[in-house]
PDB file of N, CA and C in Angstrom:
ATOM      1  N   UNK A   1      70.350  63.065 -34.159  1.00  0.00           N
ATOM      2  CA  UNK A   1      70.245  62.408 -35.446  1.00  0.00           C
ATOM      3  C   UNK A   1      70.937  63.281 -36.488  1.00  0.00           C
ATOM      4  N   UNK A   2      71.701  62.592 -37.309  1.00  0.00           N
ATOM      5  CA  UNK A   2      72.125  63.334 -38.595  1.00  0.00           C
ATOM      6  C   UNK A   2      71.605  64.125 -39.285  1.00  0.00           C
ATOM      7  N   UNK A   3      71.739  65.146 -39.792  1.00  0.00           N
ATOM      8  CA  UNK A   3      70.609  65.820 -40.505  1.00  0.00           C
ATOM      9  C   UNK A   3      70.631  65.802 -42.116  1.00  0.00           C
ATOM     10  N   UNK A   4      71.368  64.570 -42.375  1.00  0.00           N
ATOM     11  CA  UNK A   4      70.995  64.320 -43.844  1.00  0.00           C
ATOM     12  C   UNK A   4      70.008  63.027 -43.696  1.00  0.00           C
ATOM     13  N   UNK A   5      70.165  62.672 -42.674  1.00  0.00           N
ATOM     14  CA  UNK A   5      68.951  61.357 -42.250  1.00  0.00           C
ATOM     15  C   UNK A   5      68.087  61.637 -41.925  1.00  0.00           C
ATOM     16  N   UNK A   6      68.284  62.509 -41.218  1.00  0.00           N
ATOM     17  CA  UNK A   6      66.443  63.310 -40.983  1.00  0.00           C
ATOM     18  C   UNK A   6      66.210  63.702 -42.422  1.00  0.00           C
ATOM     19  N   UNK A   7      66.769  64.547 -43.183  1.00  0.00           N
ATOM     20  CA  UNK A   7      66.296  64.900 -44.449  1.00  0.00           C
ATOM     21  C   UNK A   7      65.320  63.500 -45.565  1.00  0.00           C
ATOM     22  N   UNK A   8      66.215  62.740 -45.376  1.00  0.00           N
ATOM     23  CA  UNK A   8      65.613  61.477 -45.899  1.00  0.00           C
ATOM     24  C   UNK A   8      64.535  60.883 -45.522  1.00  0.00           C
ATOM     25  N   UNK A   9      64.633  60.580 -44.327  1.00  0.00           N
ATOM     26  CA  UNK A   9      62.743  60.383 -43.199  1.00  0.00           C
ATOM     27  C   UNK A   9      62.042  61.376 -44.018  1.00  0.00           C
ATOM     28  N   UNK A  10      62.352  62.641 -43.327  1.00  0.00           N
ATOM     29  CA  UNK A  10      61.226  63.268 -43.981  1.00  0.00           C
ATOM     30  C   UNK A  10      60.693  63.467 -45.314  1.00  0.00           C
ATOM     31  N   UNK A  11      61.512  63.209 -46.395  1.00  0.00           N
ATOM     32  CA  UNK A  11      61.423  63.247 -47.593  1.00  0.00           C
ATOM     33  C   UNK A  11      60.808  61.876 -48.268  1.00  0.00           C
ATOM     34  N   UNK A  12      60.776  60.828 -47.388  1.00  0.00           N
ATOM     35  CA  UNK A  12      60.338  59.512 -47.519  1.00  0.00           C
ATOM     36  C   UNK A  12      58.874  59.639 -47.322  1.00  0.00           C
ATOM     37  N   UNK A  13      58.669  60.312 -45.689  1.00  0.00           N
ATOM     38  CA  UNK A  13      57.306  60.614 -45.133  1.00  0.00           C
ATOM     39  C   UNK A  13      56.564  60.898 -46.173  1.00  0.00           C
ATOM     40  N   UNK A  14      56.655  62.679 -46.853  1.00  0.00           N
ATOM     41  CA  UNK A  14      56.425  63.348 -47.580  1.00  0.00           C
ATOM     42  C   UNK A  14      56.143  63.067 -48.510  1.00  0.00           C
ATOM     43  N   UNK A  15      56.891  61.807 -49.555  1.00  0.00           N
ATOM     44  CA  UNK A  15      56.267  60.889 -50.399  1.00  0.00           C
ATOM     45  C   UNK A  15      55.603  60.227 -50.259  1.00  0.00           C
ATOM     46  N   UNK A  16      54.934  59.852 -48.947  1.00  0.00           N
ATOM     47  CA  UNK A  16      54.317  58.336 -48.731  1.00  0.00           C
ATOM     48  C   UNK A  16      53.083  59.107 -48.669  1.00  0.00           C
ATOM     49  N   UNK A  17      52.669  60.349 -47.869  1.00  0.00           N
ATOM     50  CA  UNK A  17      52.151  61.332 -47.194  1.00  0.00           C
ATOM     51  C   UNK A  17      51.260  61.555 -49.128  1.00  0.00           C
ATOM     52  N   UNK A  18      52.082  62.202 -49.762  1.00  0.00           N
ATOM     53  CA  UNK A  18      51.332  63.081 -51.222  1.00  0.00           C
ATOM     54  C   UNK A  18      51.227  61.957 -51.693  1.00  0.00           C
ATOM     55  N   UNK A  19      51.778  60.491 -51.711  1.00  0.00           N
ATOM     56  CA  UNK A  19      51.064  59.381 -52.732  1.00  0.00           C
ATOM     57  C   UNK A  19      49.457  59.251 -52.006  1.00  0.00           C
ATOM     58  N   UNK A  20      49.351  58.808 -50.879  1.00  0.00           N
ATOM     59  CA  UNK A  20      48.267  58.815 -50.076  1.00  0.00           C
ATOM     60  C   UNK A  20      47.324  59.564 -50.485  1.00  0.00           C
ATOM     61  N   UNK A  21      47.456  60.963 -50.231  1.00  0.00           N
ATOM     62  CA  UNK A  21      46.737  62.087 -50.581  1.00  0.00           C
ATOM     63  C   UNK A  21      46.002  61.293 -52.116  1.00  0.00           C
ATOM     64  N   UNK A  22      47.052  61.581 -52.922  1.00  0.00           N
ATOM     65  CA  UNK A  22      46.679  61.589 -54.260  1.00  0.00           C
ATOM     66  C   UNK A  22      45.683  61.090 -54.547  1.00  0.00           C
ATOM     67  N   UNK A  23      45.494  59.489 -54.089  1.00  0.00           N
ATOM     68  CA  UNK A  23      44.919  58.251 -54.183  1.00  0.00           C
ATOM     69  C   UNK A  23      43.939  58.216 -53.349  1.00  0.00           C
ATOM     70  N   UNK A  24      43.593  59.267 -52.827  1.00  0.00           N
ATOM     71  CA  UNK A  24      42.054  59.509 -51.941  1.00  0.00           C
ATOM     72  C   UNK A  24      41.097  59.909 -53.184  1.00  0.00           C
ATOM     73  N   UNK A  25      39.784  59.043 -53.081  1.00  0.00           N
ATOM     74  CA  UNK A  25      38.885  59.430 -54.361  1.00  0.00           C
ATOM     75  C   UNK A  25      39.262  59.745 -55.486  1.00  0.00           C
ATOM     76  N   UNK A  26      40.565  59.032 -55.970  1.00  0.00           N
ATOM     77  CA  UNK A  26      40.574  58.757 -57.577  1.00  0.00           C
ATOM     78  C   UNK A  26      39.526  59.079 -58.552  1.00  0.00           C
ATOM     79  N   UNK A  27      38.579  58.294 -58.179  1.00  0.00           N
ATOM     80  CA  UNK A  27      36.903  57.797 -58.868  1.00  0.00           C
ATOM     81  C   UNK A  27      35.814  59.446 -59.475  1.00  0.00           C
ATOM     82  N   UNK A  28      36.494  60.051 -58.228  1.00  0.00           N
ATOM     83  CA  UNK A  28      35.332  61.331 -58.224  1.00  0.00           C
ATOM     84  C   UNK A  28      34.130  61.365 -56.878  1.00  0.00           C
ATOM     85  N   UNK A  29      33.658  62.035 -56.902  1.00  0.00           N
ATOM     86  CA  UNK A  29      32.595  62.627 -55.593  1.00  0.00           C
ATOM     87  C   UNK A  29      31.275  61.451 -56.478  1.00  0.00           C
ATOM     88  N   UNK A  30      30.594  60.600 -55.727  1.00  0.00           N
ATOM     89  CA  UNK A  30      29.700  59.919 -55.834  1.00  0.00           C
ATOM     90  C   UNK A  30      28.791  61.577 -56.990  1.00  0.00           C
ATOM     91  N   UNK A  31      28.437  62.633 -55.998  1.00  0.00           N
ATOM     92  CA  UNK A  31      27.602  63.953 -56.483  1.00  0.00           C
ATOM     93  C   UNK A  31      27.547  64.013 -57.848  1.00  0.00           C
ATOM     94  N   UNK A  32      28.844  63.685 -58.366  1.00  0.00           N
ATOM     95  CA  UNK A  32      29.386  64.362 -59.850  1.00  0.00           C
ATOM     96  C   UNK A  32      28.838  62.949 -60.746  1.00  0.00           C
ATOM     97  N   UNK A  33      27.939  62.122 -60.349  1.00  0.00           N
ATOM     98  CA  UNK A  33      27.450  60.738 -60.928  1.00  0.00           C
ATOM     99  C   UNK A  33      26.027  61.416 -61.346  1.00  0.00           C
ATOM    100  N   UNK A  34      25.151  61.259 -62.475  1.00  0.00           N
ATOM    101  CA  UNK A  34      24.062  61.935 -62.724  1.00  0.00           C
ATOM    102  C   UNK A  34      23.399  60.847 -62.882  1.00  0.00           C
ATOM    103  N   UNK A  35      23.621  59.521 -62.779  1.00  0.00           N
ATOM    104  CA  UNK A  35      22.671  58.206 -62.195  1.00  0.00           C
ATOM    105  C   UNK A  35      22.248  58.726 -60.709  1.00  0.00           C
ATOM    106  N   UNK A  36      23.090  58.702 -60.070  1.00  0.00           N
ATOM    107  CA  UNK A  36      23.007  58.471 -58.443  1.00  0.00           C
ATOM    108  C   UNK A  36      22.706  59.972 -58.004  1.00  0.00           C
ATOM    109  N   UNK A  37      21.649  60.498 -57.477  1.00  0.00           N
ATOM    110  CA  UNK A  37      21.465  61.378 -56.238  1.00  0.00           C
ATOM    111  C   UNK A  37      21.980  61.684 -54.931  1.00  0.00           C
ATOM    112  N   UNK A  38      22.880  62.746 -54.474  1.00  0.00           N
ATOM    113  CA  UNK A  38      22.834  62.238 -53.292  1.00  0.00           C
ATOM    114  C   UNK A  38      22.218  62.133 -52.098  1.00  0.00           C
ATOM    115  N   UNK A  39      22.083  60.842 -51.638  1.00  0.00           N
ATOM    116  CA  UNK A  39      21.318  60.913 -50.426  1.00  0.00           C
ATOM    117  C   UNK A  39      20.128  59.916 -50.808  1.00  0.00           C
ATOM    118  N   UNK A  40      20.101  59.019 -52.106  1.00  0.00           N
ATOM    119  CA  UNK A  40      19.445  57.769 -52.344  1.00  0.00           C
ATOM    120  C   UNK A  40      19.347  56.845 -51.757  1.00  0.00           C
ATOM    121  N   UNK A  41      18.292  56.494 -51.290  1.00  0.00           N
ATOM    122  CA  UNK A  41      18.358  55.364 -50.462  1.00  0.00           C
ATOM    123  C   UNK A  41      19.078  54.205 -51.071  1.00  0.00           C
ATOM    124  N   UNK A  42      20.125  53.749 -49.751  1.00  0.00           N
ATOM    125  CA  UNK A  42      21.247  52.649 -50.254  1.00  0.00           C
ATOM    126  C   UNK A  42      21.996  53.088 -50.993  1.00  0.00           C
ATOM    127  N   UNK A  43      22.567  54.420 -51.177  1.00  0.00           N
ATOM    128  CA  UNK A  43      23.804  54.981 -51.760  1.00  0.00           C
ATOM    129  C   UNK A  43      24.868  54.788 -51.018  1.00  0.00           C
ATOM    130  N   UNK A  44      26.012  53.899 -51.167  1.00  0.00           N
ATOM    131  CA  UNK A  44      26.936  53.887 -50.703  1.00  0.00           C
ATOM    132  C   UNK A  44      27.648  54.976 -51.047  1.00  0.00           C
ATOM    133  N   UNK A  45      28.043  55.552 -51.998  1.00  0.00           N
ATOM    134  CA  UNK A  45      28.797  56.539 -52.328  1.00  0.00           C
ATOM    135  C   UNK A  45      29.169  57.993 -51.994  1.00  0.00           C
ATOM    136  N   UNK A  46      27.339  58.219 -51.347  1.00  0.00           N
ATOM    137  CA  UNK A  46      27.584  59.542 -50.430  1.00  0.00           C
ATOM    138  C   UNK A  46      28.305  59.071 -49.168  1.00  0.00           C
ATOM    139  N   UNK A  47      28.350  57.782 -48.747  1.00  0.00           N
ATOM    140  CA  UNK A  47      28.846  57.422 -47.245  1.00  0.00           C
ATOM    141  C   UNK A  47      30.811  57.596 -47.419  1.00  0.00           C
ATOM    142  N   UNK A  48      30.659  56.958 -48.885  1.00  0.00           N
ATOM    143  CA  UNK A  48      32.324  56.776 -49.418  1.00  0.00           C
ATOM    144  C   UNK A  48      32.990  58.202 -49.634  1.00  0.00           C
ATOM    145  N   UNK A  49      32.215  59.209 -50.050  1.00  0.00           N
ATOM    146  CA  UNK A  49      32.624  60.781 -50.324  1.00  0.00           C
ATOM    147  C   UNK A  49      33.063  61.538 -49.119  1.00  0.00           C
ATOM    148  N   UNK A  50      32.520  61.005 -48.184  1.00  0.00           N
ATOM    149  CA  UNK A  50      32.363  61.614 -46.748  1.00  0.00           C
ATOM    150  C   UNK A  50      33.435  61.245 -46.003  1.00  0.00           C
ATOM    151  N   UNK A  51      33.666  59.860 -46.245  1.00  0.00           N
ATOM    152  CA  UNK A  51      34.909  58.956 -45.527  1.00  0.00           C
ATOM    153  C   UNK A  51      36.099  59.183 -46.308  1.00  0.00           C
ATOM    154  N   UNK A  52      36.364  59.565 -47.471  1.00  0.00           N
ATOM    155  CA  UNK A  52      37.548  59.739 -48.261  1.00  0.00           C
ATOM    156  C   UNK A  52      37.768  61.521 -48.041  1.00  0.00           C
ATOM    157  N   UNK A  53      36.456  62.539 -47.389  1.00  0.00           N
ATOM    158  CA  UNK A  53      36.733  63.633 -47.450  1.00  0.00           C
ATOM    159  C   UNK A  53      37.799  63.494 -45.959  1.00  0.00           C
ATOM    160  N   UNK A  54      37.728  62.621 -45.210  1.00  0.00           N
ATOM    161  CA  UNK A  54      37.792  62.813 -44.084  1.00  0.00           C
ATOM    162  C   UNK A  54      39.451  61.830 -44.241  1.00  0.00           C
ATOM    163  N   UNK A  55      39.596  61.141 -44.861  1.00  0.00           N
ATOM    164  CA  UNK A  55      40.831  60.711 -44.705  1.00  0.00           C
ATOM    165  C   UNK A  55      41.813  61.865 -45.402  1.00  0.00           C
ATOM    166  N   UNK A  56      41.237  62.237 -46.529  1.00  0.00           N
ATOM    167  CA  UNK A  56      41.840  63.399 -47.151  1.00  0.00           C
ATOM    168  C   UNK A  56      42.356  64.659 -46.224  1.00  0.00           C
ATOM    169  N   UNK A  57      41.796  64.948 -45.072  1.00  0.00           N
ATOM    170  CA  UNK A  57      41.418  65.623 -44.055  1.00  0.00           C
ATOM    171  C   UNK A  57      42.938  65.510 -43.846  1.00  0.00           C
ATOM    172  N   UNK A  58      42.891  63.932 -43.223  1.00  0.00           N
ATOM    173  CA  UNK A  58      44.375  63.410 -42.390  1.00  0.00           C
ATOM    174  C   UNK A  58      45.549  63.302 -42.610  1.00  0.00           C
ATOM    175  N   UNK A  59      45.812  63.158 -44.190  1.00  0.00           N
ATOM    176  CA  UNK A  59      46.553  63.493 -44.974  1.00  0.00           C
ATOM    177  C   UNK A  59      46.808  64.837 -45.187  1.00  0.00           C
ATOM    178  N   UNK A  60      46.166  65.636 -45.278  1.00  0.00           N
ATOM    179  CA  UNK A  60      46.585  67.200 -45.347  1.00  0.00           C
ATOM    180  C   UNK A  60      47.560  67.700 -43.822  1.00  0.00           C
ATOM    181  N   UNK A  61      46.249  67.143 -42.603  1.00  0.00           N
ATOM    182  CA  UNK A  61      47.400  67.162 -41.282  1.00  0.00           C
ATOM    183  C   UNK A  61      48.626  66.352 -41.380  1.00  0.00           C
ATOM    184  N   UNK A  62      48.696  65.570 -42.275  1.00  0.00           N
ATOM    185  CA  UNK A  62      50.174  64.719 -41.948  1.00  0.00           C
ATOM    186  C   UNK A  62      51.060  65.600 -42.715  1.00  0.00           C
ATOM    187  N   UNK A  63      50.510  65.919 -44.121  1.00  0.00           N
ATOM    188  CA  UNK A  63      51.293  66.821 -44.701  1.00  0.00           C
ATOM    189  C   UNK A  63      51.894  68.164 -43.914  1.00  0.00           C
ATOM    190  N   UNK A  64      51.079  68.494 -43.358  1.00  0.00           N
ATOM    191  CA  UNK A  64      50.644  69.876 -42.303  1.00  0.00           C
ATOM    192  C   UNK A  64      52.500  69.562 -41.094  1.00  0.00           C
ATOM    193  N   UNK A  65      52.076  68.312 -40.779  1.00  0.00           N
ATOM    194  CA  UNK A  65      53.248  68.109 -39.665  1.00  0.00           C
ATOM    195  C   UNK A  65      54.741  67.723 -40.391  1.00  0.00           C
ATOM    196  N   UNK A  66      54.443  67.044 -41.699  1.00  0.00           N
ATOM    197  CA  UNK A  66      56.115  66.978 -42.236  1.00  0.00           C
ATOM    198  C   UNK A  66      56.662  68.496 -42.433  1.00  0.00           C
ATOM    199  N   UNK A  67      55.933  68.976 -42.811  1.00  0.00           N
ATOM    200  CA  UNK A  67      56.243  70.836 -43.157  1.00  0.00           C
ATOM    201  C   UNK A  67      56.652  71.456 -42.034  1.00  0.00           C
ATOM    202  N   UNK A  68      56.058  70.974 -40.897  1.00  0.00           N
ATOM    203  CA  UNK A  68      56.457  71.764 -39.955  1.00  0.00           C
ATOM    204  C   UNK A  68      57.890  70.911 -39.161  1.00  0.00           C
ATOM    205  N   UNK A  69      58.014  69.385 -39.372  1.00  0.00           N
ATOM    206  CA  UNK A  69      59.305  69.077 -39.149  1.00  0.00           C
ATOM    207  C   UNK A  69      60.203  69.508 -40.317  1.00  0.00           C
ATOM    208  N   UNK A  70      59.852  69.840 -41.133  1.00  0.00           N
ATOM    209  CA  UNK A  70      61.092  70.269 -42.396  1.00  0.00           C
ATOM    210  C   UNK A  70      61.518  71.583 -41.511  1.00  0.00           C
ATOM    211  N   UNK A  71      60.995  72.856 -41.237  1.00  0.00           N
ATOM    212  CA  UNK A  71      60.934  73.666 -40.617  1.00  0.00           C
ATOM    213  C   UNK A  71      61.448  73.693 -39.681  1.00  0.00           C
ATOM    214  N   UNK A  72      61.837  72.681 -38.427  1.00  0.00           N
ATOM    215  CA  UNK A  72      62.657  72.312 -37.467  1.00  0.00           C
ATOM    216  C   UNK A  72      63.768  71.936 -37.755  1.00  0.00           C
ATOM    217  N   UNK A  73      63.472  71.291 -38.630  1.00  0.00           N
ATOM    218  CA  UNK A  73      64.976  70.707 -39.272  1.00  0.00           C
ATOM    219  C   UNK A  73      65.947  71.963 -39.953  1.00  0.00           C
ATOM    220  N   UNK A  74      65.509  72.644 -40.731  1.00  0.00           N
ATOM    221  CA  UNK A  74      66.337  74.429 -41.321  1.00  0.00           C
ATOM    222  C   UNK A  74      66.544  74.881 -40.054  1.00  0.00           C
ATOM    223  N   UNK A  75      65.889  75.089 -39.179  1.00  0.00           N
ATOM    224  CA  UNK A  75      66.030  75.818 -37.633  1.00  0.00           C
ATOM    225  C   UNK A  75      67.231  75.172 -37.194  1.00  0.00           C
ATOM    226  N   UNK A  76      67.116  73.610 -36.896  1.00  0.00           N
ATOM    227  CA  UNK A  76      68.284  73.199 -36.368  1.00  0.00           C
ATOM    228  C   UNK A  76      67.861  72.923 -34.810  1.00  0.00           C
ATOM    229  N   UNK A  77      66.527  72.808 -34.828  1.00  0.00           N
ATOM    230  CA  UNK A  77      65.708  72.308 -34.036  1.00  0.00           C
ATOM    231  C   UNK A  77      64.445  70.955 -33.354  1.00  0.00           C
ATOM    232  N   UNK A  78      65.533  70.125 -35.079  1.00  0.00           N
ATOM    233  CA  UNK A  78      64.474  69.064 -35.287  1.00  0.00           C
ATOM    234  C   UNK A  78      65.049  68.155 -34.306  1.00  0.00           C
ATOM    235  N   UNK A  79      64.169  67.094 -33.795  1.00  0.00           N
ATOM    236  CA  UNK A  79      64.986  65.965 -32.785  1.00  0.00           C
ATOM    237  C   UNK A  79      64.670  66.368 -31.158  1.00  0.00           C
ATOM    238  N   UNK A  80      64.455  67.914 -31.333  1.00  0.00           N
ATOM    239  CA  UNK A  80      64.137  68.193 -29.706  1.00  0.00           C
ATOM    240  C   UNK A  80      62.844  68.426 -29.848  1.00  0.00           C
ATOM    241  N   UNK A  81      61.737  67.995 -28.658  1.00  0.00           N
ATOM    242  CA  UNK A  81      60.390  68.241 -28.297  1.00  0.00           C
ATOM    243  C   UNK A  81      60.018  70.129 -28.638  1.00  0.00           C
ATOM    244  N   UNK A  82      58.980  70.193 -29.181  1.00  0.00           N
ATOM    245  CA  UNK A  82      58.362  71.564 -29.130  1.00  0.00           C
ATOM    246  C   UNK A  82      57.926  71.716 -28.009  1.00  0.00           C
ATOM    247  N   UNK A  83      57.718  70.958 -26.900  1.00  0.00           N
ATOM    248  CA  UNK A  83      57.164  71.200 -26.030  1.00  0.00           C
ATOM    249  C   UNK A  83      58.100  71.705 -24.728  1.00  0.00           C
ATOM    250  N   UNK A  84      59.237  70.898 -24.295  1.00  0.00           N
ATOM    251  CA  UNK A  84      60.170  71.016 -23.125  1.00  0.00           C
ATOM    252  C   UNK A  84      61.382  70.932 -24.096  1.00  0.00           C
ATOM    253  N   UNK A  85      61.775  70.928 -25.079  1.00  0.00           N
ATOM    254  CA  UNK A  85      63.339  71.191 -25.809  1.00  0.00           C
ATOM    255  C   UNK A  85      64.309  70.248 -25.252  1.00  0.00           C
ATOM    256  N   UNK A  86      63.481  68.832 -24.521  1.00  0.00           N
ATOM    257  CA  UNK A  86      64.354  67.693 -24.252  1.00  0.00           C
ATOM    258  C   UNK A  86      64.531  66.782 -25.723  1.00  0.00           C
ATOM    259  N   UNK A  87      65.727  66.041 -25.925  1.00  0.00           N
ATOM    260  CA  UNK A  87      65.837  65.416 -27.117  1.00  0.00           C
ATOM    261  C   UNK A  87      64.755  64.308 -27.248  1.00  0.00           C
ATOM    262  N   UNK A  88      63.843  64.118 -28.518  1.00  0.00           N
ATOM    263  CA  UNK A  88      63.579  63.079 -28.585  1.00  0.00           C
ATOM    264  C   UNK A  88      64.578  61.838 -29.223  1.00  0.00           C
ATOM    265  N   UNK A  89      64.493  60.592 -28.915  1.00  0.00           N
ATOM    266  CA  UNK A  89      65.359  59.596 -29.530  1.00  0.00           C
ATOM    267  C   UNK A  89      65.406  59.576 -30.737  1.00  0.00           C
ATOM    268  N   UNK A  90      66.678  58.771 -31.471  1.00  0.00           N
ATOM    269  CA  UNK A  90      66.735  58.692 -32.916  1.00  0.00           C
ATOM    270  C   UNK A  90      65.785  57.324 -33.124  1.00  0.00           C
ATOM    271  N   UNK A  91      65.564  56.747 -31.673  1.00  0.00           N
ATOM    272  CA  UNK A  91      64.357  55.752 -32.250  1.00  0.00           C
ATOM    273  C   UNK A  91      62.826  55.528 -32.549  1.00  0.00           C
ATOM    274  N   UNK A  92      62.595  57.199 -32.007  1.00  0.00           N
ATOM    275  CA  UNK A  92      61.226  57.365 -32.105  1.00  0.00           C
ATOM    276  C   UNK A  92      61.137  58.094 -33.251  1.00  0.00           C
ATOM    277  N   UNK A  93      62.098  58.955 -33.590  1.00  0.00           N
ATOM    278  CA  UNK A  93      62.410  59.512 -35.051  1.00  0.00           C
ATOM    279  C   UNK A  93      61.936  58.708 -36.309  1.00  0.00           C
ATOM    280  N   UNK A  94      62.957  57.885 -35.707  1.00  0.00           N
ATOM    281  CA  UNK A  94      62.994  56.332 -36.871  1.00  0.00           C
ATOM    282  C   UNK A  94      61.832  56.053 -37.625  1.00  0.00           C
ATOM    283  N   UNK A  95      60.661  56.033 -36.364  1.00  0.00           N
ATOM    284  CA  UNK A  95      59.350  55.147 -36.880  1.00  0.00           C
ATOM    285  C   UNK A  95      58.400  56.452 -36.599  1.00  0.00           C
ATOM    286  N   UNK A  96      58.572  57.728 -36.407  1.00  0.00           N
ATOM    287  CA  UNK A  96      57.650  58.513 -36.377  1.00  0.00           C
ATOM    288  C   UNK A  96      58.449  59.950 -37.007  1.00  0.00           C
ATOM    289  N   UNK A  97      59.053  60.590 -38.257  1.00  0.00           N
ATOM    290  CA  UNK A  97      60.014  61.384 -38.242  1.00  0.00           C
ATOM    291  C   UNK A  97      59.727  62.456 -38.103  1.00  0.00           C
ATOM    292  N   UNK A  98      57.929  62.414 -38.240  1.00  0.00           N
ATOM    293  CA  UNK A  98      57.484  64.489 -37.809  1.00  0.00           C
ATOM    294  C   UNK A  98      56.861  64.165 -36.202  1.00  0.00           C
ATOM    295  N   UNK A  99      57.531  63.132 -35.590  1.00  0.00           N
ATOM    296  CA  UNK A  99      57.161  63.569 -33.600  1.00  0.00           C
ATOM    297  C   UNK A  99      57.931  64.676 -33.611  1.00  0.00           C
ATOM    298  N   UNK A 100      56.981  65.372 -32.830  1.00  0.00           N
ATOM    299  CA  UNK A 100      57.335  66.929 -32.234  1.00  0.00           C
ATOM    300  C   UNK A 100      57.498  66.765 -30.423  1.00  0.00           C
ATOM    301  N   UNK A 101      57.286  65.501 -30.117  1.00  0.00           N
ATOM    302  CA  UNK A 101      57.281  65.566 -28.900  1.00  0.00           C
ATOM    303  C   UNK A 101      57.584  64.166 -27.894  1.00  0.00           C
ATOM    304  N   UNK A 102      58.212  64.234 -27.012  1.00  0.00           N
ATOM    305  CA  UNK A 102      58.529  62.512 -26.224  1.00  0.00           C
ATOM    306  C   UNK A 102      57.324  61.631 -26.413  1.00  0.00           C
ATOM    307  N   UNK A 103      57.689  60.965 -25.814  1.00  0.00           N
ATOM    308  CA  UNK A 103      56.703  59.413 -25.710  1.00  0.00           C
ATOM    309  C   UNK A 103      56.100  59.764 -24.572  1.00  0.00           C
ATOM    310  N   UNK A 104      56.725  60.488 -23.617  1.00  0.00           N
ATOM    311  CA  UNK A 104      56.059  60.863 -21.994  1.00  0.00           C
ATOM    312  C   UNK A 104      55.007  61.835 -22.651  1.00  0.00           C
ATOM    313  N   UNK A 105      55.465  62.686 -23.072  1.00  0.00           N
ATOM    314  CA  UNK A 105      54.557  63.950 -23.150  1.00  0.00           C
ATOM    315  C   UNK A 105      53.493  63.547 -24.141  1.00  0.00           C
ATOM    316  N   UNK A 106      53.723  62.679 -24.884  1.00  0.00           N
ATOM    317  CA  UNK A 106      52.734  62.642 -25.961  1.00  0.00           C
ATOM    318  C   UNK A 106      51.542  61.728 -24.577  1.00  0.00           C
ATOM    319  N   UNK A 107      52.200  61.021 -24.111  1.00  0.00           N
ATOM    320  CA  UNK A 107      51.091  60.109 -23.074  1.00  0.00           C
ATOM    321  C   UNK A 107      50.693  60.736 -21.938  1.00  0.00           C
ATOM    322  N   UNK A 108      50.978  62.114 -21.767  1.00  0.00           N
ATOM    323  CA  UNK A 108      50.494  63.344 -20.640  1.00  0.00           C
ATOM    324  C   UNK A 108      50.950  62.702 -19.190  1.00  0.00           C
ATOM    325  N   UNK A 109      50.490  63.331 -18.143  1.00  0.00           N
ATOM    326  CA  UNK A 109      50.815  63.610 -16.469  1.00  0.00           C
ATOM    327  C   UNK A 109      50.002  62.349 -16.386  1.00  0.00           C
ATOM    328  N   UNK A 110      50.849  61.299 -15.462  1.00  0.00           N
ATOM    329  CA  UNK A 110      49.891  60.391 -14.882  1.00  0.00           C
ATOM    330  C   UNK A 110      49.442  59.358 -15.622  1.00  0.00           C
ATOM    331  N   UNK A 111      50.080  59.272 -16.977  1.00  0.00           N
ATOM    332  CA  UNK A 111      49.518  58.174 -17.515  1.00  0.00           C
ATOM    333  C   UNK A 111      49.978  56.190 -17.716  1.00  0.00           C
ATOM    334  N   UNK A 112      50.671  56.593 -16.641  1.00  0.00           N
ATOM    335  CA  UNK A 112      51.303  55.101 -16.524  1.00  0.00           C
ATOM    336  C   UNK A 112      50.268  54.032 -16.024  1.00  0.00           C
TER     337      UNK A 112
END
């Protein structure tokens, strides 16, 4: 793959990745509400704090993996598996641009 096109994936990712982030619990931590207790019976909000800590979570790992394909990409290493240094496709690139690894390997020994 080109590596001004990879630059772009990833820089696309990376935006989609920190808008995401951003937009996790807008509102605030249910906690920081001095109506609501947490842990009131029928508080949705401690359930919502917990579930937005945790998507927030996933977003930091996604962030976590564009950084580390940016990092492949300066190397001059992006496009090949971290794992066996076989090329991955420019079509799995396409729709996934921080895969670090084949479609085989990501689906392990035996999984057909």
């Amino acid at each position: 793959m080109d590596a001004d096109h990879a630059r772009q994936l990833l820089a696309r990712e990376r935006e989609l990745v920190e808008r995401a982030r951003a937009a996790v619990g807008r509102g605030g931590p249910e906690e920081a509400d001095d109506r609501i207790e947490p842990g009131d019976f029928d508080s949705e909000g401690l359930y919502q704090d917990e579930f937005d800590a945790g998507r927030a979570q996933d977003y930091d790992e996604q962030l976590a993996a564009v950084e580390r394909a940016e990092a492949r990409l300066a190397a001059g290493t992006y496009g090949r598996s971290v794992e066996s240094g076989e090329p991955i496709p420019d079509e799995r690139l396409e729709v996934l641009p921080t895969a670090e690894r084949t479609v085989e390997e990501e689906r392990g020994p035996g999984a057909d």
